[in-house]
PDB file of N, CA and C in Angstrom:
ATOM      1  N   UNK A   1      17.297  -7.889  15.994  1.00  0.00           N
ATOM      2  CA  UNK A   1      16.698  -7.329  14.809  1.00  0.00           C
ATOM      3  C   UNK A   1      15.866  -8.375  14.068  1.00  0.00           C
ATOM      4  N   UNK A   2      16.498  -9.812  13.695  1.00  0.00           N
ATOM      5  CA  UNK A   2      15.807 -10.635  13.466  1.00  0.00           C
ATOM      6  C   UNK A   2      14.360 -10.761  14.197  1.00  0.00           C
ATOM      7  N   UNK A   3      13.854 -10.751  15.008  1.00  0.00           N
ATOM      8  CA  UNK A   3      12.727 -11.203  16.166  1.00  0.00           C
ATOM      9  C   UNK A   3      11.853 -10.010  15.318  1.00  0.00           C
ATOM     10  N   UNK A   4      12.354  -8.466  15.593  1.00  0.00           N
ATOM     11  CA  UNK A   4      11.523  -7.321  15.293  1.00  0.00           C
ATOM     12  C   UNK A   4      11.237  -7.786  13.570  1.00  0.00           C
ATOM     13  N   UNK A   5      11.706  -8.094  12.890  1.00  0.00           N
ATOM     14  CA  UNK A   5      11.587  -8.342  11.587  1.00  0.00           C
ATOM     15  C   UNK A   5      10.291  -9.203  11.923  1.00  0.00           C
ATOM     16  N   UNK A   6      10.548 -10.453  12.154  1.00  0.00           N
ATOM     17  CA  UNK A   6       9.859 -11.762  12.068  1.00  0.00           C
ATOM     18  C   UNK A   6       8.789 -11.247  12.946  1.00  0.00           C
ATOM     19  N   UNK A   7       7.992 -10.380  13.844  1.00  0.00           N
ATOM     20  CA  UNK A   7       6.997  -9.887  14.678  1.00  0.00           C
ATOM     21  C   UNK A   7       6.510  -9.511  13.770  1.00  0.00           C
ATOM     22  N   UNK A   8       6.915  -7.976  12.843  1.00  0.00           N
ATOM     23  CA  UNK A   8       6.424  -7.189  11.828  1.00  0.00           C
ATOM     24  C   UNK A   8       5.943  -8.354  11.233  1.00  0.00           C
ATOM     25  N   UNK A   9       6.555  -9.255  10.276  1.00  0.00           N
ATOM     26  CA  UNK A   9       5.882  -9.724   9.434  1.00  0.00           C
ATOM     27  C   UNK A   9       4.412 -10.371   9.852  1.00  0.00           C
ATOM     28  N   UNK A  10       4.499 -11.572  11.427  1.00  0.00           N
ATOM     29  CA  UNK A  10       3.580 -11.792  11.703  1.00  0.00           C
ATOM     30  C   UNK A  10       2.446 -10.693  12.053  1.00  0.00           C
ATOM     31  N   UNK A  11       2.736  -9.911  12.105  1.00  0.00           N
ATOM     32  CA  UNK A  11       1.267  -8.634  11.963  1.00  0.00           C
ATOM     33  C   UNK A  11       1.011  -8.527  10.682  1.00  0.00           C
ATOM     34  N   UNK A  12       1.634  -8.060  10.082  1.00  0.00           N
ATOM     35  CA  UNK A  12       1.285  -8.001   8.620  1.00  0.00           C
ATOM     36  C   UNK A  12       0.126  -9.239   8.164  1.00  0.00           C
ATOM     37  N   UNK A  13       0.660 -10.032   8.008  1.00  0.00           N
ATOM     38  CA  UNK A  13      -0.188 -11.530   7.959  1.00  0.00           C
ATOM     39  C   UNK A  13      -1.277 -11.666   8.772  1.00  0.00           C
ATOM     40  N   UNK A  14      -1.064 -11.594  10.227  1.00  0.00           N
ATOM     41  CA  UNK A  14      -2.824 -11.363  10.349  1.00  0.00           C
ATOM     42  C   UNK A  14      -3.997 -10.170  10.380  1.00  0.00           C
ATOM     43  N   UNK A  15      -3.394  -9.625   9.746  1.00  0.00           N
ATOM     44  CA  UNK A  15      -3.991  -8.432   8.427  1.00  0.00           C
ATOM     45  C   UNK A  15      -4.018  -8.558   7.398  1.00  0.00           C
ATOM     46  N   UNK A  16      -4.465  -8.999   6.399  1.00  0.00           N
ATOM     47  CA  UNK A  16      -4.079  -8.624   4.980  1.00  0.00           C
ATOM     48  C   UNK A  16      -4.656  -7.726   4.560  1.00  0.00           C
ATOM     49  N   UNK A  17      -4.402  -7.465   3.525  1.00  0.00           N
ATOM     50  CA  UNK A  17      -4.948  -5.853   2.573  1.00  0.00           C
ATOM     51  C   UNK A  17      -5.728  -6.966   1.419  1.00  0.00           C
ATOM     52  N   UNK A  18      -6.585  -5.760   1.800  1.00  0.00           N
ATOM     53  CA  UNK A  18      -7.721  -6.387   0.396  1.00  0.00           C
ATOM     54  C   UNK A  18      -7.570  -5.917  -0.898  1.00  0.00           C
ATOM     55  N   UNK A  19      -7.510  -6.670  -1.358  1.00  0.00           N
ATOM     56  CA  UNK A  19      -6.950  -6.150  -2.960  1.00  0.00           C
ATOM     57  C   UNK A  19      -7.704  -6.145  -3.996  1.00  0.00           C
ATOM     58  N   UNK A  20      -8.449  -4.875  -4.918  1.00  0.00           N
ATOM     59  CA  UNK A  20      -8.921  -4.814  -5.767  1.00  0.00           C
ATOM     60  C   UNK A  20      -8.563  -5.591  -7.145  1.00  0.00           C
ATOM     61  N   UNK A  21      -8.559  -6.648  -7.384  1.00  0.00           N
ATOM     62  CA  UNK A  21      -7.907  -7.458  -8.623  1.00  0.00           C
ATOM     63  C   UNK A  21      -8.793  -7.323  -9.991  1.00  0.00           C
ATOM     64  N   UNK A  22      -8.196  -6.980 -11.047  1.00  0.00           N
ATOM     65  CA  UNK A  22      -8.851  -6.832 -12.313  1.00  0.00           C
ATOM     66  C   UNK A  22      -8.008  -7.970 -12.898  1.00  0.00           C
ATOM     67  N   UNK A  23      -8.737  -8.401 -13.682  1.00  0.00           N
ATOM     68  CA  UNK A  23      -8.920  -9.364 -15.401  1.00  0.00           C
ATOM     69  C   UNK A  23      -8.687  -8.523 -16.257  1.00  0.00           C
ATOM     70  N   UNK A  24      -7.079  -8.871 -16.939  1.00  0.00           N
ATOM     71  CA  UNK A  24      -6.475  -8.013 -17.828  1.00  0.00           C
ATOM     72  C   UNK A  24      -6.505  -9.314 -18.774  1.00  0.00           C
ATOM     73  N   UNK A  25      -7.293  -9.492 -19.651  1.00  0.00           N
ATOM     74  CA  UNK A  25      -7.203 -11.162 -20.044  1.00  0.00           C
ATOM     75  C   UNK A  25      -6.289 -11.006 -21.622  1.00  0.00           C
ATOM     76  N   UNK A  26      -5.370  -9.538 -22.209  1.00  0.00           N
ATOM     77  CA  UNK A  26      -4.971  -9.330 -23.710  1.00  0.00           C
ATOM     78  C   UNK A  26      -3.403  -9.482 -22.899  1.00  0.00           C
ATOM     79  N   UNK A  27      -3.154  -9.600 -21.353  1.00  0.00           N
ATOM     80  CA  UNK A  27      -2.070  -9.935 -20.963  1.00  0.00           C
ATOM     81  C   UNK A  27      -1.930 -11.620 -20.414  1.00  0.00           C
ATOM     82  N   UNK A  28      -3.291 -11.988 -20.334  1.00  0.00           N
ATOM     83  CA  UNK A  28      -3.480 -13.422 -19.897  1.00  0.00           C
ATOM     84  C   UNK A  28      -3.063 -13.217 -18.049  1.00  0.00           C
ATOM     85  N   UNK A  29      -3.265 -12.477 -17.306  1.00  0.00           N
ATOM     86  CA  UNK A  29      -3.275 -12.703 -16.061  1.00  0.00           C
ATOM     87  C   UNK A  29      -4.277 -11.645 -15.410  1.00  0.00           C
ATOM     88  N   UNK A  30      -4.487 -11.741 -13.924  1.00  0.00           N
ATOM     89  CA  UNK A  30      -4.636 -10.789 -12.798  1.00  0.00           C
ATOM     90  C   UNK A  30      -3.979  -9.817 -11.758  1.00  0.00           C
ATOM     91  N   UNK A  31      -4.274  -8.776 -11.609  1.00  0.00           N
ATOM     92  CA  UNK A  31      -3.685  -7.904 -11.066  1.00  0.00           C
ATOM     93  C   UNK A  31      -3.991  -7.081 -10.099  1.00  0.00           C
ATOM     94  N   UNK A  32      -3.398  -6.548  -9.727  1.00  0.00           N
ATOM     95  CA  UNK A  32      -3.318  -5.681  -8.020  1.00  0.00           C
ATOM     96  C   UNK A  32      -2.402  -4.721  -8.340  1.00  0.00           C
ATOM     97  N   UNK A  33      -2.776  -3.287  -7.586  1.00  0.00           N
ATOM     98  CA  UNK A  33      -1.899  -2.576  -7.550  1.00  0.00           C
ATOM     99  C   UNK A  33      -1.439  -2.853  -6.309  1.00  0.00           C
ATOM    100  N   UNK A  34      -0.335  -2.559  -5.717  1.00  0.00           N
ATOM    101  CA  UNK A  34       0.219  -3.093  -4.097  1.00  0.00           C
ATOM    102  C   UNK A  34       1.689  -2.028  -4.231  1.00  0.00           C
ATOM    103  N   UNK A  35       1.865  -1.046  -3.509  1.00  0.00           N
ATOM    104  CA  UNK A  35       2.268  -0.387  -3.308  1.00  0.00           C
ATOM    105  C   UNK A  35       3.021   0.654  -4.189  1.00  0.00           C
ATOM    106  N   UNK A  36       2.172   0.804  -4.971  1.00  0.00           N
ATOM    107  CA  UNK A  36       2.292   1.739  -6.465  1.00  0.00           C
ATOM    108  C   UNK A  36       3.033   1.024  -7.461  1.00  0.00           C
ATOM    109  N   UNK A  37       2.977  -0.381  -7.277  1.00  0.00           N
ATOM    110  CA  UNK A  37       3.470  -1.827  -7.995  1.00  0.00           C
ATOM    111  C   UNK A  37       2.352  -2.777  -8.241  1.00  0.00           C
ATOM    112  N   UNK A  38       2.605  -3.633  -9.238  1.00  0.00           N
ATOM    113  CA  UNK A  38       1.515  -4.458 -10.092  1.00  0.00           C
ATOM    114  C   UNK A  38       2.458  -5.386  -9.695  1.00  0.00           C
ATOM    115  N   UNK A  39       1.385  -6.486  -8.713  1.00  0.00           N
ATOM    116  CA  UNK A  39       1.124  -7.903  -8.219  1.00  0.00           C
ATOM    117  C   UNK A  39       0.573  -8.550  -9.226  1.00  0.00           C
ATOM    118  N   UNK A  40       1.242  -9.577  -9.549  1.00  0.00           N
ATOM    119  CA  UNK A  40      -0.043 -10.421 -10.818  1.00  0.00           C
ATOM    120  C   UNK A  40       0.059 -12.185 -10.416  1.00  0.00           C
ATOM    121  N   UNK A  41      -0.618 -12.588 -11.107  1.00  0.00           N
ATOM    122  CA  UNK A  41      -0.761 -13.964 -11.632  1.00  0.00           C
ATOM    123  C   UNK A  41      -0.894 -14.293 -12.907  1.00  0.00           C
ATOM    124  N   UNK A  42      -0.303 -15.128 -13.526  1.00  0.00           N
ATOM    125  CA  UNK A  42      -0.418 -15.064 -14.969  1.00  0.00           C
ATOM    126  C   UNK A  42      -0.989 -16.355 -15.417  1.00  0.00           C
ATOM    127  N   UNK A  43      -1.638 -17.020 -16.489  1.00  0.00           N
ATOM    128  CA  UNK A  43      -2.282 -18.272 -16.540  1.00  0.00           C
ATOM    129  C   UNK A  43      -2.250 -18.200 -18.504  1.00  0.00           C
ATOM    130  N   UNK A  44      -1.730 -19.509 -18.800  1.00  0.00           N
ATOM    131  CA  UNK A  44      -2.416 -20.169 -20.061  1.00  0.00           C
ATOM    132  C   UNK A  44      -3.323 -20.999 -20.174  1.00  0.00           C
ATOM    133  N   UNK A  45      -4.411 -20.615 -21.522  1.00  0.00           N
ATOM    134  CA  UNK A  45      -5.419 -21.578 -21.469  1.00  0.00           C
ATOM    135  C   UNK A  45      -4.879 -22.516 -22.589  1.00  0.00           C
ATOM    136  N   UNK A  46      -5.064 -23.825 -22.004  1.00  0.00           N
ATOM    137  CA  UNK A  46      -4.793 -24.641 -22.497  1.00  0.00           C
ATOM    138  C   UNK A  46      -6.315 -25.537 -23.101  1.00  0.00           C
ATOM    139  N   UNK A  47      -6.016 -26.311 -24.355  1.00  0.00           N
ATOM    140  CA  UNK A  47      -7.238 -26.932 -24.703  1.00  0.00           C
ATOM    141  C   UNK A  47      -7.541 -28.109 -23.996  1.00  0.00           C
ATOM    142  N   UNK A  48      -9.154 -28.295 -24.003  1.00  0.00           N
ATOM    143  CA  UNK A  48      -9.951 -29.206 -22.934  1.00  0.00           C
ATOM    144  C   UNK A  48     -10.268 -28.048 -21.684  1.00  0.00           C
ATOM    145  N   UNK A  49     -10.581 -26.940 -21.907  1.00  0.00           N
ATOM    146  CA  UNK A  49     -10.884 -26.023 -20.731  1.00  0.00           C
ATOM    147  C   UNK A  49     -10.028 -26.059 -19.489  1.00  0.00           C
ATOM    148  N   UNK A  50      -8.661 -25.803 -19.618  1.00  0.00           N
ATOM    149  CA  UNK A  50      -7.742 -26.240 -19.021  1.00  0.00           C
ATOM    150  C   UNK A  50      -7.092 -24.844 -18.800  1.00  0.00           C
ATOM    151  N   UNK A  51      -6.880 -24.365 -17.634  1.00  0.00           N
ATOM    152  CA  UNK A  51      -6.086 -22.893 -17.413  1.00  0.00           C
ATOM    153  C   UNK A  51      -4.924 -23.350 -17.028  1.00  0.00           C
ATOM    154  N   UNK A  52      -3.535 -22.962 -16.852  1.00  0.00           N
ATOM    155  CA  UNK A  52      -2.346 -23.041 -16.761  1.00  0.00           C
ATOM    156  C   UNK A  52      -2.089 -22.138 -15.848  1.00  0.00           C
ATOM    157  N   UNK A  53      -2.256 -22.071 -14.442  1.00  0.00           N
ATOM    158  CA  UNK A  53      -1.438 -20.863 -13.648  1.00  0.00           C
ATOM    159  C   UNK A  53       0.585 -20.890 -13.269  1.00  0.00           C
ATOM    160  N   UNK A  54       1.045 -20.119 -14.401  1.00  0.00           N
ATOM    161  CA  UNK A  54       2.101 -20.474 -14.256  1.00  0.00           C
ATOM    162  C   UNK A  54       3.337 -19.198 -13.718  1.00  0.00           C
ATOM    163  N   UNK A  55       2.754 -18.646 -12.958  1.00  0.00           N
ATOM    164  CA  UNK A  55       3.694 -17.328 -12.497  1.00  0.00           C
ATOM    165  C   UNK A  55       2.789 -17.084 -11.683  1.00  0.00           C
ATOM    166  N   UNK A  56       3.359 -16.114 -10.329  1.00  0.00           N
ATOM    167  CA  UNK A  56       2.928 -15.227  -9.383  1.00  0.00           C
ATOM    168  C   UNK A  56       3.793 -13.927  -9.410  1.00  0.00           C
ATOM    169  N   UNK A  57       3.768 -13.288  -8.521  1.00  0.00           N
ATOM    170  CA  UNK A  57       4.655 -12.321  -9.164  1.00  0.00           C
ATOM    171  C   UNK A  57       3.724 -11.214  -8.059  1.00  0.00           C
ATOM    172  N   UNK A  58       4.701 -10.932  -6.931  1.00  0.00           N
ATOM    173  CA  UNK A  58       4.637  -9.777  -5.930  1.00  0.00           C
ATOM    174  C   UNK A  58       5.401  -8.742  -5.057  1.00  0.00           C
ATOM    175  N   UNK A  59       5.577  -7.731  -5.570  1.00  0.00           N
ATOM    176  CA  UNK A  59       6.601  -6.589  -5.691  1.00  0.00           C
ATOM    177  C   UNK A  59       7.120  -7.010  -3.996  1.00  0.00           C
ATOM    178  N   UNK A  60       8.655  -6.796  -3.658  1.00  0.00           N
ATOM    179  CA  UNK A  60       9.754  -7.182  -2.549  1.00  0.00           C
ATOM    180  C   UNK A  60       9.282  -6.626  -1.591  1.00  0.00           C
ATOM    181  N   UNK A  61       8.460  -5.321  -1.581  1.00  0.00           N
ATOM    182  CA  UNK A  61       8.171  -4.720  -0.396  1.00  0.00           C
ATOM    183  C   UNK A  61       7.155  -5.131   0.348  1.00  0.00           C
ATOM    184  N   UNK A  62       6.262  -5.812  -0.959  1.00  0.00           N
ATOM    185  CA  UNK A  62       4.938  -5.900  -0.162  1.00  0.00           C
ATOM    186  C   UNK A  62       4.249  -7.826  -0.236  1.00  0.00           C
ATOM    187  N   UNK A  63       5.517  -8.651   0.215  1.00  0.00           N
ATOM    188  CA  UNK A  63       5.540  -9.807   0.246  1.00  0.00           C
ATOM    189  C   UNK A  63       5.783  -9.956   1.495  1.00  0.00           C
ATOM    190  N   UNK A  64       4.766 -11.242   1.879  1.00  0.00           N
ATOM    191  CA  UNK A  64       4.990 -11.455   2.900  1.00  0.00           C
ATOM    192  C   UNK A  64       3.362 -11.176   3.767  1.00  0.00           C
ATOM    193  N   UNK A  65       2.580 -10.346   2.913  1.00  0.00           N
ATOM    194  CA  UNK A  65       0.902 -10.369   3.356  1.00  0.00           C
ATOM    195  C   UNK A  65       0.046 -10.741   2.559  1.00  0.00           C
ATOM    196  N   UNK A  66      -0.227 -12.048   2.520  1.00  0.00           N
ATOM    197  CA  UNK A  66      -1.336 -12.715   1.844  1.00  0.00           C
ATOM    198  C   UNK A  66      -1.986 -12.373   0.052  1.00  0.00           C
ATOM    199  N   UNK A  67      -0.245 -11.391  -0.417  1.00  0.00           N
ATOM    200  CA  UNK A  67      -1.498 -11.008  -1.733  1.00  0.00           C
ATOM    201  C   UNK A  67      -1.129 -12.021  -2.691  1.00  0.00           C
ATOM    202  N   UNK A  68      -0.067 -12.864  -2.513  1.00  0.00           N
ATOM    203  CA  UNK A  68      -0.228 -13.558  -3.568  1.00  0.00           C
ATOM    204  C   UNK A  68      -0.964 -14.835  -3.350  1.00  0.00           C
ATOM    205  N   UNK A  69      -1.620 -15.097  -2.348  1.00  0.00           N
ATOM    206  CA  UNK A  69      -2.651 -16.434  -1.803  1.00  0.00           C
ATOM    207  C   UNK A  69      -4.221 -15.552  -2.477  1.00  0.00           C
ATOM    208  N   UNK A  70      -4.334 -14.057  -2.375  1.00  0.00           N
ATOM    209  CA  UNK A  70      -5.263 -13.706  -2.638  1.00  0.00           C
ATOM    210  C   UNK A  70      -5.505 -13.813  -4.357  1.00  0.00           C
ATOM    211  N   UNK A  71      -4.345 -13.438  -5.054  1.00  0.00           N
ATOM    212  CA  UNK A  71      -4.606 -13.415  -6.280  1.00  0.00           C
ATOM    213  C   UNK A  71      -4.457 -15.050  -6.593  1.00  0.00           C
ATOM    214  N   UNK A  72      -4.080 -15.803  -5.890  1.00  0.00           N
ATOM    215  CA  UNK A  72      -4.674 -17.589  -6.315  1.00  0.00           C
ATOM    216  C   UNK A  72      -5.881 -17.959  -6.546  1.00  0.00           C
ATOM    217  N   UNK A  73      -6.396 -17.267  -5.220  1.00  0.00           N
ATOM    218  CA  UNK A  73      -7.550 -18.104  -4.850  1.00  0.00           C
ATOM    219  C   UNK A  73      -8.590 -17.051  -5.873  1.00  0.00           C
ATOM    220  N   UNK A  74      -8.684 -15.532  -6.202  1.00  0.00           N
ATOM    221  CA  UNK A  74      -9.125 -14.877  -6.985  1.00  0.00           C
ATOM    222  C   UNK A  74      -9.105 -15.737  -8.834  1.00  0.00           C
ATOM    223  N   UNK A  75      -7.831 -16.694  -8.991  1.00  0.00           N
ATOM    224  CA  UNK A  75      -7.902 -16.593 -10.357  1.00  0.00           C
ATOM    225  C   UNK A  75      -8.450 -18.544 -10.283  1.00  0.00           C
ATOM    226  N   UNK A  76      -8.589 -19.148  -8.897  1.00  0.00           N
ATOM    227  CA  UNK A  76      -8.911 -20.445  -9.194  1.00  0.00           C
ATOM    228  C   UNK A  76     -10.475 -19.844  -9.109  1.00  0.00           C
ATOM    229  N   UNK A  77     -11.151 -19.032  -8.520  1.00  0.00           N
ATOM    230  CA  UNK A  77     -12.670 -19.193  -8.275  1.00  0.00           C
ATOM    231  C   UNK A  77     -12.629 -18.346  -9.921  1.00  0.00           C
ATOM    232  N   UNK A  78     -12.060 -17.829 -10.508  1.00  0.00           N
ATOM    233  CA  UNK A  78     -11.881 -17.581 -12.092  1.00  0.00           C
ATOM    234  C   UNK A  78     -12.379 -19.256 -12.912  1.00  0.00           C
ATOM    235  N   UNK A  79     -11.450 -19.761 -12.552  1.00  0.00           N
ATOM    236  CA  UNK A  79     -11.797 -20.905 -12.888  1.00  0.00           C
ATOM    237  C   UNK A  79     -12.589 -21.843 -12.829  1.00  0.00           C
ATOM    238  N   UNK A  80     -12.718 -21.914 -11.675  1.00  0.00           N
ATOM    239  CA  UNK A  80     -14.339 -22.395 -11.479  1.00  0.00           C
ATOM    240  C   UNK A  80     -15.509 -22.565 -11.531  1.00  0.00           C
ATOM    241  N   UNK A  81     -15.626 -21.082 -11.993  1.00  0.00           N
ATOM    242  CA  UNK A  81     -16.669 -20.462 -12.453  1.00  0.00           C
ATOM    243  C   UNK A  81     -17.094 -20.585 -13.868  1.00  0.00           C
ATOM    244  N   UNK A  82     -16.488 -20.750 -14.418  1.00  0.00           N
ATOM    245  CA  UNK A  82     -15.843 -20.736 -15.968  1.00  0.00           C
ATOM    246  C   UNK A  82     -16.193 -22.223 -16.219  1.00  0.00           C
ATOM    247  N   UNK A  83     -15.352 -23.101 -15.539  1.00  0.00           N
ATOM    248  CA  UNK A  83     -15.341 -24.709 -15.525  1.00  0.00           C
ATOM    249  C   UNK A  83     -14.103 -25.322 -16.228  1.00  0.00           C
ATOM    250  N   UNK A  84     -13.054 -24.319 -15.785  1.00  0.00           N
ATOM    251  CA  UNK A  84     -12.330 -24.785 -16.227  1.00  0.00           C
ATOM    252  C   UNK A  84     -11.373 -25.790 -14.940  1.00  0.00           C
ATOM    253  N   UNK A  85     -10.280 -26.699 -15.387  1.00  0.00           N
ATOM    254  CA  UNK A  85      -9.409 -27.331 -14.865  1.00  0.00           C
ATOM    255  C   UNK A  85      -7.869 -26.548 -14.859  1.00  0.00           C
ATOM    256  N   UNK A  86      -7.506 -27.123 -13.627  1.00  0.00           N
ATOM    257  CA  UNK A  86      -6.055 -25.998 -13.222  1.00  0.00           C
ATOM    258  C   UNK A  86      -4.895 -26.826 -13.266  1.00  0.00           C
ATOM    259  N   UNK A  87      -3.839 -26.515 -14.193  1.00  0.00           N
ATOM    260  CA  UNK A  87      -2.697 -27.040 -13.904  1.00  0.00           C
ATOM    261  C   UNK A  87      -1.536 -25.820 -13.338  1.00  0.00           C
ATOM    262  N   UNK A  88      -1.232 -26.493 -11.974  1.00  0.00           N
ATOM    263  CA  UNK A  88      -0.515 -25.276 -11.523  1.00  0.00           C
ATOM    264  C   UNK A  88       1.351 -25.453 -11.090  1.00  0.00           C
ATOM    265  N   UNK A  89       1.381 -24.954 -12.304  1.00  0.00           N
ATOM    266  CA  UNK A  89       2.821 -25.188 -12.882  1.00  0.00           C
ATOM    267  C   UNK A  89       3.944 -23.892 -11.899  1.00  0.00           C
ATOM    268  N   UNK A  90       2.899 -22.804 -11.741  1.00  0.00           N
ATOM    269  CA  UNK A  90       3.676 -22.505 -10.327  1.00  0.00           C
ATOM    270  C   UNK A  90       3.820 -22.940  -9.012  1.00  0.00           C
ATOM    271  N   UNK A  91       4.851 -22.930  -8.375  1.00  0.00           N
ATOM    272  CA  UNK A  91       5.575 -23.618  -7.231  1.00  0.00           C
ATOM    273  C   UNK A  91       4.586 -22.888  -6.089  1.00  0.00           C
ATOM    274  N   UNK A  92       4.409 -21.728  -6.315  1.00  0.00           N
ATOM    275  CA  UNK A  92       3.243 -21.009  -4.947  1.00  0.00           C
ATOM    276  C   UNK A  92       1.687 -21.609  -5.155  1.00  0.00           C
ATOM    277  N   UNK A  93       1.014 -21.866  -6.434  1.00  0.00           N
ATOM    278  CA  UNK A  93       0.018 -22.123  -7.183  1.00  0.00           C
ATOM    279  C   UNK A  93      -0.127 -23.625  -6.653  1.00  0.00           C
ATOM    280  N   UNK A  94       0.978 -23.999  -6.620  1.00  0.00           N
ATOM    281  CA  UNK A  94       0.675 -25.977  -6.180  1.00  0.00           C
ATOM    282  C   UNK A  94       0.601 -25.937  -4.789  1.00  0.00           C
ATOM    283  N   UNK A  95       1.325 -25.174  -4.000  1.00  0.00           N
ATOM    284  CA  UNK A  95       1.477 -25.243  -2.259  1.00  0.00           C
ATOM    285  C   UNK A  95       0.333 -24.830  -2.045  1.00  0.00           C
ATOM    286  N   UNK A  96      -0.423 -23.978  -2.762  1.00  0.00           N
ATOM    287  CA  UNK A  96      -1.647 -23.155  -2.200  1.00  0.00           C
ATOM    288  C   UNK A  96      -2.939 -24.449  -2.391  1.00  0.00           C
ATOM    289  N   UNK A  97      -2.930 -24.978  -3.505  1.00  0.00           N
ATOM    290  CA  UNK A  97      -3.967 -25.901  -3.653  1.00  0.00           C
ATOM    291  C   UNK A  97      -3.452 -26.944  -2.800  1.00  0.00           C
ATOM    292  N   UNK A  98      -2.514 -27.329  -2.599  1.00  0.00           N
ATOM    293  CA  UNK A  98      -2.382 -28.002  -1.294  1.00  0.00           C
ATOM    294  C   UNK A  98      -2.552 -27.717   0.238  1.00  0.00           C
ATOM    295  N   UNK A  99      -2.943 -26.856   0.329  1.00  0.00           N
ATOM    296  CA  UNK A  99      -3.288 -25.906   1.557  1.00  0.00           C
ATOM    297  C   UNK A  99      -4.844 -25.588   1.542  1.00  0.00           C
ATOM    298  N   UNK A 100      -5.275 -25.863   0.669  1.00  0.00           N
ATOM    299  CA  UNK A 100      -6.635 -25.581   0.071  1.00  0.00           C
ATOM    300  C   UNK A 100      -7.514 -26.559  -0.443  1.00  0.00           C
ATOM    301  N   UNK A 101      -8.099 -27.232   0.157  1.00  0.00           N
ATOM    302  CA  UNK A 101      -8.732 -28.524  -0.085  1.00  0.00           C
ATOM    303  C   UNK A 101     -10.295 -28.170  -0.722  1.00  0.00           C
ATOM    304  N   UNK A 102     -10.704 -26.777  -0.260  1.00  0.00           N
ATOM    305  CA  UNK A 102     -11.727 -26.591  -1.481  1.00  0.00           C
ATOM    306  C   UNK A 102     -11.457 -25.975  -2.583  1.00  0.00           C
ATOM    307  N   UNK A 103     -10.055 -25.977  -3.415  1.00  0.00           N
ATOM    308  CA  UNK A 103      -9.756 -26.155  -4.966  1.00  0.00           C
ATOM    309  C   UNK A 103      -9.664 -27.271  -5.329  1.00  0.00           C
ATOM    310  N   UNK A 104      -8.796 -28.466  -4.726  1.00  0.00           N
ATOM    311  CA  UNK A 104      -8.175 -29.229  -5.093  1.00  0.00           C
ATOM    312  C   UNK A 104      -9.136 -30.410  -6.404  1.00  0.00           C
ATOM    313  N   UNK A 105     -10.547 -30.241  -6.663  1.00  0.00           N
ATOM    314  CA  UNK A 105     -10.939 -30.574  -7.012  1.00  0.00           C
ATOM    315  C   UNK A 105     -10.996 -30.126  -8.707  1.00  0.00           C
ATOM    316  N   UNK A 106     -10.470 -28.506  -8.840  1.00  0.00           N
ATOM    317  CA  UNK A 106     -10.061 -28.567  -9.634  1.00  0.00           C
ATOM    318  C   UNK A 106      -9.002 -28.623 -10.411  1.00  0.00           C
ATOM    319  N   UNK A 107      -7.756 -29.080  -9.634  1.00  0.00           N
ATOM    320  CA  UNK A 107      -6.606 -29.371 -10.467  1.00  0.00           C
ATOM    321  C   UNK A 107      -6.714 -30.782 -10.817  1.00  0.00           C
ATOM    322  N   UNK A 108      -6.035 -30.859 -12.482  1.00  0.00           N
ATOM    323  CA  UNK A 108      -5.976 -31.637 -13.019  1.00  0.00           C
ATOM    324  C   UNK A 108      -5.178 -32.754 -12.427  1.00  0.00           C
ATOM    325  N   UNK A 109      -5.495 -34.224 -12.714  1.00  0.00           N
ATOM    326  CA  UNK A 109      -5.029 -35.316 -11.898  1.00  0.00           C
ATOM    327  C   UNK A 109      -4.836 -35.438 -10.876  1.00  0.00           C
ATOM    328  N   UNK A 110      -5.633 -34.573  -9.901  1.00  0.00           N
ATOM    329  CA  UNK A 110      -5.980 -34.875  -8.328  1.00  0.00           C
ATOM    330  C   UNK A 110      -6.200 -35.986  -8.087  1.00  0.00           C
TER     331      UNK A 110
END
């Protein structure tokens, strides 16, 4: 059962679902609907143009396919764009910019 689990997931993953993400910015994060559930990322702005990504947050069923790498990389090119600097105080948010060498330029004290 383990193996059939761990197969499923690897399909899943090299598929992902594309996810329509909106800027809810009176909640301070981004969002996805993902299986009649709200996926988010949440971020404080901090002063010196400084965003804070400090939560992820992706409903049990539908973890495990790329949406919370999608809503990263959705809220760092947020940032980027903007000009702001990232401190990423979430534990998924830091692995990802470490996995990701074209953000890393914008987290703070790289």
């Amino acid at each position: 059962m383990d193996s059939l689990r761990h197969a499923t997931r690897r399909t899943r993953l090299e598929r992902p679902m594309t996810l329509s993400i909106r800027h809810e910015p009176d909640a301070r994060r981004f969002a996805a609907d993902v299986s009649g559930k709200t996926a988010y990322i949440t971020y404080r702005e901090l002063d010196g143009q400084i965003l804070e990504l400090d939560h992820t947050y992706v409903p049990r069923e539908a973890r495990g396919g790329g949406i919370a790498s999608q809503l990263t990389s959705h809220a760092l090119e947020y940032a980027r764009e903007r000009g702001y600097r990232v401190v990423p105080s979430c534990p998924f948010v830091a692995a990802y910019l470490a996995r990701h060498p074209e953000y890393r330029e914008l987290r703070v004290g790289h």
